[in-house]
PDB file of N, CA and C in Angstrom:
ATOM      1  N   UNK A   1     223.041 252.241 226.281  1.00  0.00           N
ATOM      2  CA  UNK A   1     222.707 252.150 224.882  1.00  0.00           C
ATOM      3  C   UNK A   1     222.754 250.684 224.480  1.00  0.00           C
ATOM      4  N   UNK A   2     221.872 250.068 223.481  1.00  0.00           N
ATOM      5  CA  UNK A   2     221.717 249.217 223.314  1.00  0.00           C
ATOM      6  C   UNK A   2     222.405 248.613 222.052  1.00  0.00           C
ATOM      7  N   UNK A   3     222.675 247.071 221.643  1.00  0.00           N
ATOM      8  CA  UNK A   3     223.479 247.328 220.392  1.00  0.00           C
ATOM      9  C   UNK A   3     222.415 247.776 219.382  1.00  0.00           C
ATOM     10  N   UNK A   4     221.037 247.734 219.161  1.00  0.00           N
ATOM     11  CA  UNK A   4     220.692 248.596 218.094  1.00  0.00           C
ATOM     12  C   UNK A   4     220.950 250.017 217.950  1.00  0.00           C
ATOM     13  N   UNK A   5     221.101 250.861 218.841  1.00  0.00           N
ATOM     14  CA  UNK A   5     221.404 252.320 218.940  1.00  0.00           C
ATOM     15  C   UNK A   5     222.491 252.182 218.748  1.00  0.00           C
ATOM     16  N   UNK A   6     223.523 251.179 218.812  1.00  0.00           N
ATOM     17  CA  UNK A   6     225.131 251.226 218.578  1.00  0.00           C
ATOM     18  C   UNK A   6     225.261 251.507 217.042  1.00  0.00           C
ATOM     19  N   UNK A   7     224.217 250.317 216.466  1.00  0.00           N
ATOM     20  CA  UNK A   7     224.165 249.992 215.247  1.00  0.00           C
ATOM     21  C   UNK A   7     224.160 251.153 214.113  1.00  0.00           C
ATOM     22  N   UNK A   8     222.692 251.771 214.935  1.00  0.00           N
ATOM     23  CA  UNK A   8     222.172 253.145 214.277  1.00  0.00           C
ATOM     24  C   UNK A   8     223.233 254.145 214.240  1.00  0.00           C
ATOM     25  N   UNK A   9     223.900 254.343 215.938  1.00  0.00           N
ATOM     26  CA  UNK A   9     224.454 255.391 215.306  1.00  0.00           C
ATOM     27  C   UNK A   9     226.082 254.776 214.799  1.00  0.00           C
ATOM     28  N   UNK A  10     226.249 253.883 214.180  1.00  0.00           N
ATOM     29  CA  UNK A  10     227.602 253.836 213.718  1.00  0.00           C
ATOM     30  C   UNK A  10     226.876 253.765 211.893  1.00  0.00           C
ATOM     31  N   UNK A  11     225.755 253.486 211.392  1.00  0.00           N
ATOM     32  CA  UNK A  11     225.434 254.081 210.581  1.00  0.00           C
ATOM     33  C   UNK A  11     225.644 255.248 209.912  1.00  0.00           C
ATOM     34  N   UNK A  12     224.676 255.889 210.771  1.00  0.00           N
ATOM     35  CA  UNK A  12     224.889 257.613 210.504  1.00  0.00           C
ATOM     36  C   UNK A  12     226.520 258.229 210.923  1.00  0.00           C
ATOM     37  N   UNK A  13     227.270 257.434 211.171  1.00  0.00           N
ATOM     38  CA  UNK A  13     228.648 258.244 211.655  1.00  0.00           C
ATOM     39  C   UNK A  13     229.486 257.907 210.507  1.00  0.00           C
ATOM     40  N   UNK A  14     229.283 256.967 209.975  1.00  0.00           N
ATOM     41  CA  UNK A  14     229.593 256.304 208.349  1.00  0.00           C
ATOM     42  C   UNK A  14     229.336 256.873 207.230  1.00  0.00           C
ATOM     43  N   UNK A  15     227.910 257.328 207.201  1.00  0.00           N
ATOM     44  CA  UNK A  15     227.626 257.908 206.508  1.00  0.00           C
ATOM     45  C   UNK A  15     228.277 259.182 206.198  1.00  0.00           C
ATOM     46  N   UNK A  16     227.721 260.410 207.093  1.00  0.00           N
ATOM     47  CA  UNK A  16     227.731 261.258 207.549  1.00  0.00           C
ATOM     48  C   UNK A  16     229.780 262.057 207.301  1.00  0.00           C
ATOM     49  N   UNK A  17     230.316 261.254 207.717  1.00  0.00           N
ATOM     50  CA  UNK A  17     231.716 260.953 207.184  1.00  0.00           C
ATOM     51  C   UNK A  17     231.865 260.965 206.023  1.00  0.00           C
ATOM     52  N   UNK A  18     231.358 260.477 205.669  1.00  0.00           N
ATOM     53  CA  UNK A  18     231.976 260.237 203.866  1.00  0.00           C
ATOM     54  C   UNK A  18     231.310 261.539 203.101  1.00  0.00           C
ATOM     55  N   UNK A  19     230.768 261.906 203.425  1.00  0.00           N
ATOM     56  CA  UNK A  19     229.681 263.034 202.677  1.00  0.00           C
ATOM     57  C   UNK A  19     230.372 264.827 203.023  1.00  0.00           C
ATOM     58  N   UNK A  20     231.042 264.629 204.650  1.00  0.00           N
ATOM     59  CA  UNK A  20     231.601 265.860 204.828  1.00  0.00           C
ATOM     60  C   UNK A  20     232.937 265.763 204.382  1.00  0.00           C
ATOM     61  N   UNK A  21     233.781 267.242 204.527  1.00  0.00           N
ATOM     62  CA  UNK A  21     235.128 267.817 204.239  1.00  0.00           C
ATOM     63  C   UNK A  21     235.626 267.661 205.775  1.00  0.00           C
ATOM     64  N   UNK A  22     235.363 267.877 206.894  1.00  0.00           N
ATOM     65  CA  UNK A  22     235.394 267.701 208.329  1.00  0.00           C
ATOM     66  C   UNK A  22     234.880 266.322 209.140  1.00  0.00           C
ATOM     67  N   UNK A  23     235.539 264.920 209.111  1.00  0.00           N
ATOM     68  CA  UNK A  23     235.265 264.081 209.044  1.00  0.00           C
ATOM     69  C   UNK A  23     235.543 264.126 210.570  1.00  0.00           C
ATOM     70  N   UNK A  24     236.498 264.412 211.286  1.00  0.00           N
ATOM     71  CA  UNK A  24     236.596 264.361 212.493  1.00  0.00           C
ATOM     72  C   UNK A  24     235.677 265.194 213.274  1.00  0.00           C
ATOM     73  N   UNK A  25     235.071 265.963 212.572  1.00  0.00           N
ATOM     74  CA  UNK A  25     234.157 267.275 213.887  1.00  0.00           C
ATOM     75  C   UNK A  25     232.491 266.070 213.687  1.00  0.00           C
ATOM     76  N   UNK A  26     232.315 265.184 213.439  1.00  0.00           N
ATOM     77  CA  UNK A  26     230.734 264.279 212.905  1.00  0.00           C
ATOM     78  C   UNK A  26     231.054 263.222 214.353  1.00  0.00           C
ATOM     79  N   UNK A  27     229.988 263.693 215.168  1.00  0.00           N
ATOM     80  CA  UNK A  27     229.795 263.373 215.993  1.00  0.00           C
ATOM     81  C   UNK A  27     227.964 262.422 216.235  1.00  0.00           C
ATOM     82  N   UNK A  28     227.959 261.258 216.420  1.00  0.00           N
ATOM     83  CA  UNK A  28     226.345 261.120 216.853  1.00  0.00           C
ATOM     84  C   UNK A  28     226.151 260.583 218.084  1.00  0.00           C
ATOM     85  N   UNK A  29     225.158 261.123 218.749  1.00  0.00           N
ATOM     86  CA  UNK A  29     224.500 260.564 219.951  1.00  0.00           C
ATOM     87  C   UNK A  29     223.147 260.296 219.471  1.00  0.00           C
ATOM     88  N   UNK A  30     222.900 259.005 220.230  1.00  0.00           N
ATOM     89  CA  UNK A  30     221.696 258.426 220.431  1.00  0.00           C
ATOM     90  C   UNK A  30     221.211 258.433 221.798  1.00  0.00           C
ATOM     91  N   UNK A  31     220.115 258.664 221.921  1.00  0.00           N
ATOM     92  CA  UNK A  31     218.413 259.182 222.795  1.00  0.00           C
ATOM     93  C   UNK A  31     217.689 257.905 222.568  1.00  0.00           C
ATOM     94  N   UNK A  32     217.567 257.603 223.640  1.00  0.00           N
ATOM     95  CA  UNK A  32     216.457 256.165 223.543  1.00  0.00           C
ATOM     96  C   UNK A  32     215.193 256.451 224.821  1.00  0.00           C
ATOM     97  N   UNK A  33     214.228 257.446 224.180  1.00  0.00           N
ATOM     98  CA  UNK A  33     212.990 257.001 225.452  1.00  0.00           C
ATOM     99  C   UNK A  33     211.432 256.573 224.615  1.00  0.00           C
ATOM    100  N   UNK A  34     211.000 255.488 225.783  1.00  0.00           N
ATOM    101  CA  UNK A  34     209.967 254.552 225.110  1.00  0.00           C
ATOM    102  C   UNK A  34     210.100 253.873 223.975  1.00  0.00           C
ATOM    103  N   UNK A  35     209.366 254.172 223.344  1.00  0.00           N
ATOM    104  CA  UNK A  35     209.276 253.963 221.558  1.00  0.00           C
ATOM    105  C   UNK A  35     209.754 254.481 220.615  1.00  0.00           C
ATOM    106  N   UNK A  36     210.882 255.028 221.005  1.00  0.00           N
ATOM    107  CA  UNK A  36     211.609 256.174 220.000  1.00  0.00           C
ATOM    108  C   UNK A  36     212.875 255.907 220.384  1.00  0.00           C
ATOM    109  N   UNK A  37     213.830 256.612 219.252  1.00  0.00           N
ATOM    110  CA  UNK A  37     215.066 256.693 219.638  1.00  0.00           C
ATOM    111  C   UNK A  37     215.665 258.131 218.631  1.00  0.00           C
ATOM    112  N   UNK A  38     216.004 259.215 218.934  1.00  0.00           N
ATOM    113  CA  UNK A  38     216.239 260.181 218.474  1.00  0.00           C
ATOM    114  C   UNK A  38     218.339 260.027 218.071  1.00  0.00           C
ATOM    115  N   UNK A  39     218.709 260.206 216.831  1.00  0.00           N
ATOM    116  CA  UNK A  39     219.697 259.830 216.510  1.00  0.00           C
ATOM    117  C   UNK A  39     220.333 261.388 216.466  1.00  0.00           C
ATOM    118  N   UNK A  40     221.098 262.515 217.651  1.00  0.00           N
ATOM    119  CA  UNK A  40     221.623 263.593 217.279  1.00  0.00           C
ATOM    120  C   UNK A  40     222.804 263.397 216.221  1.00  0.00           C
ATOM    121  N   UNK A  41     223.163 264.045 214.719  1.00  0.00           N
ATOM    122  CA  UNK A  41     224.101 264.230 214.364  1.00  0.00           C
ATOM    123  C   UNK A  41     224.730 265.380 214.579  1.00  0.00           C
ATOM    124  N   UNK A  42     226.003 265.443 215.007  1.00  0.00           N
ATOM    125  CA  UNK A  42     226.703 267.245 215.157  1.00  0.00           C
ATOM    126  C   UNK A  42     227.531 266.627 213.822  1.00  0.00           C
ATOM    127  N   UNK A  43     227.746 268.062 213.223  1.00  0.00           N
ATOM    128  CA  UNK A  43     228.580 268.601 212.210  1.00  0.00           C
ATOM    129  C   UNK A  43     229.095 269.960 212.284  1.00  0.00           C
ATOM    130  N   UNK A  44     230.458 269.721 212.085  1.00  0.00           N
ATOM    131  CA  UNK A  44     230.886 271.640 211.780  1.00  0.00           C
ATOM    132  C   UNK A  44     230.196 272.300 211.098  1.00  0.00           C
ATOM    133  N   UNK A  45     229.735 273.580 211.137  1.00  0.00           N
ATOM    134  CA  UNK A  45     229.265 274.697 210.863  1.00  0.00           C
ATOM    135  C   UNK A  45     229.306 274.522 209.286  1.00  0.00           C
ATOM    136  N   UNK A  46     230.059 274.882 208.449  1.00  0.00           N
ATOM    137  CA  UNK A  46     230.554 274.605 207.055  1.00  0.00           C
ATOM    138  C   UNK A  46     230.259 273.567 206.056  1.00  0.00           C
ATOM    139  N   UNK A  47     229.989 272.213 207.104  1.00  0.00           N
ATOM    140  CA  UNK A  47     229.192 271.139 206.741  1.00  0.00           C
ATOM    141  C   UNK A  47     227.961 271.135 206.559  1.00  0.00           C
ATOM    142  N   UNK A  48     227.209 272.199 207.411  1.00  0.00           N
ATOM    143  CA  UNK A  48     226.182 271.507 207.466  1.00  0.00           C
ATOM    144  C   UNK A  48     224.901 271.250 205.917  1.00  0.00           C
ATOM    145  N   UNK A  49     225.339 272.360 204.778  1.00  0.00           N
ATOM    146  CA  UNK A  49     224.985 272.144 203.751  1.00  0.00           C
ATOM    147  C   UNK A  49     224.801 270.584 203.335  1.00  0.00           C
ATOM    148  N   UNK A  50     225.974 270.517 203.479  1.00  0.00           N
ATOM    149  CA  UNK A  50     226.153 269.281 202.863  1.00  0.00           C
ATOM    150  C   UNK A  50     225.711 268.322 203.359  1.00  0.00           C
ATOM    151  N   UNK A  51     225.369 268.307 204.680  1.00  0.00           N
ATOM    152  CA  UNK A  51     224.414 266.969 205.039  1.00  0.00           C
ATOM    153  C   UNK A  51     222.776 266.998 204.962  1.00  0.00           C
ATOM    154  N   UNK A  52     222.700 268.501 204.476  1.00  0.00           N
ATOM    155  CA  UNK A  52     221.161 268.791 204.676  1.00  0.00           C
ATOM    156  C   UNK A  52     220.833 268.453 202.753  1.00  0.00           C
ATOM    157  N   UNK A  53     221.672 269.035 201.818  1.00  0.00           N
ATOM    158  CA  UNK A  53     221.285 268.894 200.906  1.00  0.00           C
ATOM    159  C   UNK A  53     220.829 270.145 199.890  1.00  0.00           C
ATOM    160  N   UNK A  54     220.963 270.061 198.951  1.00  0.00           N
ATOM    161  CA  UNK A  54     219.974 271.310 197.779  1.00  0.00           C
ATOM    162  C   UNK A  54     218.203 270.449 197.941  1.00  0.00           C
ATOM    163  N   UNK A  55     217.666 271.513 198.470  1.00  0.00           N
ATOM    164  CA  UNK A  55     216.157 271.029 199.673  1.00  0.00           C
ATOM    165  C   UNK A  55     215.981 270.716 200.350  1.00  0.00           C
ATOM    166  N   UNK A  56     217.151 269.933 200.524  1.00  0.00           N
ATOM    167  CA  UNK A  56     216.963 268.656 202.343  1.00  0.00           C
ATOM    168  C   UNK A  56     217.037 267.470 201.508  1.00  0.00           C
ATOM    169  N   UNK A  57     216.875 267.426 200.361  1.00  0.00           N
ATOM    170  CA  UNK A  57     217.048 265.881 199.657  1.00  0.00           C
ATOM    171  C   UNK A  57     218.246 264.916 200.180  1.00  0.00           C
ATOM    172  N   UNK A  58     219.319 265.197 200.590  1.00  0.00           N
ATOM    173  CA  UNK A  58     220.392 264.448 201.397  1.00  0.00           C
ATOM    174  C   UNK A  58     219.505 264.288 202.847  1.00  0.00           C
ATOM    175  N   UNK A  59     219.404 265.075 203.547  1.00  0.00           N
ATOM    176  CA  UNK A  59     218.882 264.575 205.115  1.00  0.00           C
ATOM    177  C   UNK A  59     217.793 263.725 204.823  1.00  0.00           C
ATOM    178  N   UNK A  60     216.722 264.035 203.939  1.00  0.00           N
ATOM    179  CA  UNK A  60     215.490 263.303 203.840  1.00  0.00           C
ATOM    180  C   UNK A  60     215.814 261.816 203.566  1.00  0.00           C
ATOM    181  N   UNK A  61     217.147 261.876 203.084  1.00  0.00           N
ATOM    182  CA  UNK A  61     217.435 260.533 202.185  1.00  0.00           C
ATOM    183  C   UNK A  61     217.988 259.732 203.642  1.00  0.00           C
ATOM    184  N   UNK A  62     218.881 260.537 204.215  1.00  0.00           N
ATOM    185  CA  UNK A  62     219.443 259.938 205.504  1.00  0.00           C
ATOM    186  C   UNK A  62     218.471 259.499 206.518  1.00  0.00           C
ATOM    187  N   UNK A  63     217.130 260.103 206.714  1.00  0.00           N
ATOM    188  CA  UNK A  63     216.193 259.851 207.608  1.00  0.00           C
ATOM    189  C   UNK A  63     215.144 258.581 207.065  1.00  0.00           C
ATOM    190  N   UNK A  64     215.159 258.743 205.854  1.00  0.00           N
ATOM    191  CA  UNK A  64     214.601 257.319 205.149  1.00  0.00           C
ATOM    192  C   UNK A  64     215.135 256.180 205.550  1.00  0.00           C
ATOM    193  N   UNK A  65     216.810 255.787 204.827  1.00  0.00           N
ATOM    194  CA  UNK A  65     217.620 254.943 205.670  1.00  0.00           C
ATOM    195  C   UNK A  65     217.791 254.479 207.338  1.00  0.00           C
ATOM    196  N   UNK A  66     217.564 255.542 207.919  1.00  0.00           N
ATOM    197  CA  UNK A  66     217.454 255.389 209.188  1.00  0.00           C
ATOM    198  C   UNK A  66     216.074 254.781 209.869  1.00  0.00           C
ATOM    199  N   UNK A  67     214.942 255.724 208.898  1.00  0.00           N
ATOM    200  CA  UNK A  67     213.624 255.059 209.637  1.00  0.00           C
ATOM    201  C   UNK A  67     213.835 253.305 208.906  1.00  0.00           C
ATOM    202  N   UNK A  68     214.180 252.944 207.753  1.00  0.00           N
ATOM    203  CA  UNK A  68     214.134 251.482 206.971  1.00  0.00           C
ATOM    204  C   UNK A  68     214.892 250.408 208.074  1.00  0.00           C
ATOM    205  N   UNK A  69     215.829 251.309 208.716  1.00  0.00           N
ATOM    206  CA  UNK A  69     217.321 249.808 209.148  1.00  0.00           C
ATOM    207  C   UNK A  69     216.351 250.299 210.629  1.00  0.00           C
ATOM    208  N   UNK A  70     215.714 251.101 211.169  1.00  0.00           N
ATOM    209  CA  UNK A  70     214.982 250.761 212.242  1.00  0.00           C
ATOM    210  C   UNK A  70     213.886 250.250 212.790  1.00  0.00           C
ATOM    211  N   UNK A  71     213.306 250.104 211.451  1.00  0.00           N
ATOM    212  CA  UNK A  71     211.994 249.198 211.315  1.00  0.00           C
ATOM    213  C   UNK A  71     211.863 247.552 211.997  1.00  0.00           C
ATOM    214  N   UNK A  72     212.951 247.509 212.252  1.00  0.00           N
ATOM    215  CA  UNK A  72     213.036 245.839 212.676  1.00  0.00           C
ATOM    216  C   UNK A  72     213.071 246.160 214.458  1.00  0.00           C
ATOM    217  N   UNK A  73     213.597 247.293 214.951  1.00  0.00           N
ATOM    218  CA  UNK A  73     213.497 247.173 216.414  1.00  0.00           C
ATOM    219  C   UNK A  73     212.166 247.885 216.817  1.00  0.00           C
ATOM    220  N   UNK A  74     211.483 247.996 215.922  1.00  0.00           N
ATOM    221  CA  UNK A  74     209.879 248.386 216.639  1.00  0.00           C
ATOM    222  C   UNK A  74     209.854 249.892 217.357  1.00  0.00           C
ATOM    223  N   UNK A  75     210.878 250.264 217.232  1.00  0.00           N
ATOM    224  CA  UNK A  75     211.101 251.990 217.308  1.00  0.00           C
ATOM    225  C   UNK A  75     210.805 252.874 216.072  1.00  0.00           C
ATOM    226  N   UNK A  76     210.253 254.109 216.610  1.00  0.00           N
ATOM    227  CA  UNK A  76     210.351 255.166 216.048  1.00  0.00           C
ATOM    228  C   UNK A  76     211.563 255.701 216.125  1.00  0.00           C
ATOM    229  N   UNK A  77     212.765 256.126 214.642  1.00  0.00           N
ATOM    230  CA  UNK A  77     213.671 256.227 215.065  1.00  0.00           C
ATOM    231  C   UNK A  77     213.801 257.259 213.808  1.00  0.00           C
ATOM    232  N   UNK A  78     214.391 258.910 214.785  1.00  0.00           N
ATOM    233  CA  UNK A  78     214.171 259.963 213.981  1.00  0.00           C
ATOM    234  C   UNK A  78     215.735 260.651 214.032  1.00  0.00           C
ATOM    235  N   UNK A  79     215.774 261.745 212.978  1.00  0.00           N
ATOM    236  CA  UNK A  79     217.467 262.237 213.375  1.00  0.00           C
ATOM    237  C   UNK A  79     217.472 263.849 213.037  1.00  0.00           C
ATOM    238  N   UNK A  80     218.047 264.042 214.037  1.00  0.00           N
ATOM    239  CA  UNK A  80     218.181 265.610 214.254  1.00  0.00           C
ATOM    240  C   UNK A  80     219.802 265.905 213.950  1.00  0.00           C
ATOM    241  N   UNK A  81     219.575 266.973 213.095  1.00  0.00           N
ATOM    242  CA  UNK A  81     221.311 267.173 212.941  1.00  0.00           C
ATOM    243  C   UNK A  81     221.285 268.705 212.952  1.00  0.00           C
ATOM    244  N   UNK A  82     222.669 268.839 214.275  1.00  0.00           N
ATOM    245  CA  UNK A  82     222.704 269.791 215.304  1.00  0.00           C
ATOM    246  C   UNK A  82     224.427 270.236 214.707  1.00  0.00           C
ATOM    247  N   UNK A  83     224.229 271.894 214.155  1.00  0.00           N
ATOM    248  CA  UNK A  83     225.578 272.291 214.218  1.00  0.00           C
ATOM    249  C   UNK A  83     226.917 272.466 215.006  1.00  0.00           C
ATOM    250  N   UNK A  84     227.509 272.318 214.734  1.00  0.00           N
ATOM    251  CA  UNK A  84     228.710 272.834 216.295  1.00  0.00           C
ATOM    252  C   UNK A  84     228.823 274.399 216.632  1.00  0.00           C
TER     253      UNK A  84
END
């Protein structure tokens, strides 16, 4: 992993933290092939509302941020958030 994928995912682990009740179960892995870099978030079960949002308006907001701060490494950089 590279330090931009470090970067990314200590982002989303920041984030992602502050937003849940289960701060210790927020786990991210980063996926780096070609031109992409896929950012997995895990969250406990109970959480996962809360990172998705009333519509998805929280995730959409998180995937905005993520595609903006990845715009500088010339990646496509997307995020999947995976329950426990």
């Amino acid at each position: 992993m590279n330090a931009n994928a470090t970067q990314m995912d200590e982002l989303v682990n920041q984030i992602a933290r502050s937003l849940v009740d289960r701060p210790q179960d927020v786990l991210v892995n980063a996926v780096e092939s070609g031109h992409s870099m896929v950012l997995e978030l895990h969250v406990a079960k109970e959480d996962l509302g809360k990172i998705i949002g009333k519509k998805g308006r929280t995730a959409q907001a998180l995937r905005v941020l993520i595609g903006a701060a990845g715009a500088k490494t010339k990646k496509r950089t997307l995020l999947e958030i995976i329950d426990q």
